[in-house]
C-alpha atoms as a PDB file:
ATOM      1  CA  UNK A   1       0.000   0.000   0.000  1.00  0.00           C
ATOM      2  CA  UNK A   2       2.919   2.485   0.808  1.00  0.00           C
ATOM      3  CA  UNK A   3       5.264   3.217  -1.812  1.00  0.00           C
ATOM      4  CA  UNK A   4       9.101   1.958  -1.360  1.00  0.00           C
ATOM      5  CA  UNK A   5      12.024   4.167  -1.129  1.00  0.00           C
ATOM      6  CA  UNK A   6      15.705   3.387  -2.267  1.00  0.00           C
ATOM      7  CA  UNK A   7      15.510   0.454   0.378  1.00  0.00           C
ATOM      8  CA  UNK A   8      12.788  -1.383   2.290  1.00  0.00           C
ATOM      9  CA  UNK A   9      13.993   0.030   5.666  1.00  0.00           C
ATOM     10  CA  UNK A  10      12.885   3.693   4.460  1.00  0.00           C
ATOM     11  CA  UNK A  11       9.052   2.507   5.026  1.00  0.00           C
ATOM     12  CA  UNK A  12      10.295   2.277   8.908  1.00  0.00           C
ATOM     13  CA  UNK A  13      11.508   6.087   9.493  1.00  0.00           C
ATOM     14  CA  UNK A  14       9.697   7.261  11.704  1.00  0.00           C
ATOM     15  CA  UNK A  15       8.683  10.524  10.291  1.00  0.00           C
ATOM     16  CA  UNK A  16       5.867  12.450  12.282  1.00  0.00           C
ATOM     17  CA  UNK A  17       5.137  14.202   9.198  1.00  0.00           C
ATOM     18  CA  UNK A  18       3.926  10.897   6.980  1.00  0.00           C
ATOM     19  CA  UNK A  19       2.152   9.102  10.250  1.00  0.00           C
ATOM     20  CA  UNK A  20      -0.119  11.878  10.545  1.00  0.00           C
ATOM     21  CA  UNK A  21      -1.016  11.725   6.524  1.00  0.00           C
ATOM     22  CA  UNK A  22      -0.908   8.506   6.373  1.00  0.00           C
ATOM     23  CA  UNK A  23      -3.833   8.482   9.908  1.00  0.00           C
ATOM     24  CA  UNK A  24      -5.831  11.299   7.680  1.00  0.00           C
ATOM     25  CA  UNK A  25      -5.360   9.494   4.711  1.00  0.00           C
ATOM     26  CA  UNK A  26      -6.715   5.764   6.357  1.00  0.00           C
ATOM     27  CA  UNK A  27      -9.580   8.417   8.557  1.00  0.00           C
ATOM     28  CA  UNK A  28     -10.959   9.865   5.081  1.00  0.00           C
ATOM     29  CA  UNK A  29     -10.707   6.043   3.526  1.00  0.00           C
ATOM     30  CA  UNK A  30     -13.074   4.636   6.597  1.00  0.00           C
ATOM     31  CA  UNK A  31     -15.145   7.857   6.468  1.00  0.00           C
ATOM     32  CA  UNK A  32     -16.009   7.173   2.989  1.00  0.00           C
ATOM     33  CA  UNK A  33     -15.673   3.497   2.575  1.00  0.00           C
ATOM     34  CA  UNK A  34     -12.820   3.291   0.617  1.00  0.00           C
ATOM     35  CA  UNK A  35     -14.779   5.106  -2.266  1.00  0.00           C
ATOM     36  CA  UNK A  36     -13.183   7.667  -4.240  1.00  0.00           C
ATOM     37  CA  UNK A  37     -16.528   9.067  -5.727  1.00  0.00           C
ATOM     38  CA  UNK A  38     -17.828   9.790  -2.427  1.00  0.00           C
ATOM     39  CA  UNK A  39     -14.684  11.365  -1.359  1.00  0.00           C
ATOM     40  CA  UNK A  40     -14.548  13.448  -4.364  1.00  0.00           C
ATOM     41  CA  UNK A  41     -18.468  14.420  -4.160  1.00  0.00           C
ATOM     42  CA  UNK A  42     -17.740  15.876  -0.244  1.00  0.00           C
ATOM     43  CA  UNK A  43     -14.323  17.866  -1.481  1.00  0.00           C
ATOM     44  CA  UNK A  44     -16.107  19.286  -4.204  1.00  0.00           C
ATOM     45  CA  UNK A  45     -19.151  20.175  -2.527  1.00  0.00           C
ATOM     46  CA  UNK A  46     -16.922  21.921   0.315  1.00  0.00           C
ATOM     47  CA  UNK A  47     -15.068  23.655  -2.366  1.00  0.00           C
ATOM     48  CA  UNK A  48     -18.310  25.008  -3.541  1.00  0.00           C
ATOM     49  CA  UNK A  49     -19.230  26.395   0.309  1.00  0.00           C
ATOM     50  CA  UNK A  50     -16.078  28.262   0.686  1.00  0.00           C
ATOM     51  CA  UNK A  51     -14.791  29.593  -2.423  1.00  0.00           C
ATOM     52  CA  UNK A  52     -13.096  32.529  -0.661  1.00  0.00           C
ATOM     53  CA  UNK A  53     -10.624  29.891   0.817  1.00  0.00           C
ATOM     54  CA  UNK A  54      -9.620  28.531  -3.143  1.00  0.00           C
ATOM     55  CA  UNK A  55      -6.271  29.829  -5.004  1.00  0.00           C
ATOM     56  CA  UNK A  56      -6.904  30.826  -8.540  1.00  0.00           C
ATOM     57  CA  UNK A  57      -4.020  31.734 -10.550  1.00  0.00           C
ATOM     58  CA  UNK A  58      -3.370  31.914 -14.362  1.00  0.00           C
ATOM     59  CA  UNK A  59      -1.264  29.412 -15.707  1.00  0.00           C
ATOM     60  CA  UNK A  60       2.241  30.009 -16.473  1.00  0.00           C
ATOM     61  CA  UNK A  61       3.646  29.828 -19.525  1.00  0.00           C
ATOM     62  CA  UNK A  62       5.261  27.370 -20.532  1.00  0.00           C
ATOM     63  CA  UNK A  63       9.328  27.627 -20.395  1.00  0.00           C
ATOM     64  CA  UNK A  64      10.943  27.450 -23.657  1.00  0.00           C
ATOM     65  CA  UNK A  65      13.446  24.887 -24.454  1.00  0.00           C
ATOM     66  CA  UNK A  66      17.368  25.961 -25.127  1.00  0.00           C
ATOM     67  CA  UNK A  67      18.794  26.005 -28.797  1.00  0.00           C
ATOM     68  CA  UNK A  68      20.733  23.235 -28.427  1.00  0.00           C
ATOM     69  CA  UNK A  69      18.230  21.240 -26.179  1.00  0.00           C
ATOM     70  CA  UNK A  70      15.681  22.068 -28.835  1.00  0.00           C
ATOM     71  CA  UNK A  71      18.739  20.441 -31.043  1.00  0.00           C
ATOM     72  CA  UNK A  72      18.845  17.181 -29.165  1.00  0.00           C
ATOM     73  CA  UNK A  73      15.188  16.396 -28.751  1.00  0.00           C
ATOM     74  CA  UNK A  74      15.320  16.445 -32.734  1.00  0.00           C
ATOM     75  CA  UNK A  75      17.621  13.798 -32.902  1.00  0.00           C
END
């Protein structure tokens, strides 16, 4: 269920930071029995009752490649 890191022992740090999303994460998958749609339906819905709270920006544009990057992706 967890992803791996370089080595199996990284899944054993104990990082306060990842046990408390990993707790939220398992707490929103028993609140919702383990279905996505349902968790989806309740984020969008609060997104709708508190739009103040949402960051809009415009997207950036996109970075343009180097000449001789440009060059190489060619190849």
């Amino acid at each position: 269920m967890y992803s791996r890191g370089v080595d199996d022992h990284m899944n054993n740090v104990d990082d306060p930071i990842v046990a408390e999303t990993r707790a939220i994460r398992n707490e929103l998958a028993e609140r919702f029995g383990n279905d996505v749609d349902a968790l989806c339906d309740f984020l969008a819905t609060r997104e709708a009752e508190h739009e103040e709270l949402l960051v809009n920006r415009p997207p950036k544009a996109p970075h343009r490649m180097m000449a001789s990057a440009e060059a190489s992706a060619r190849k």
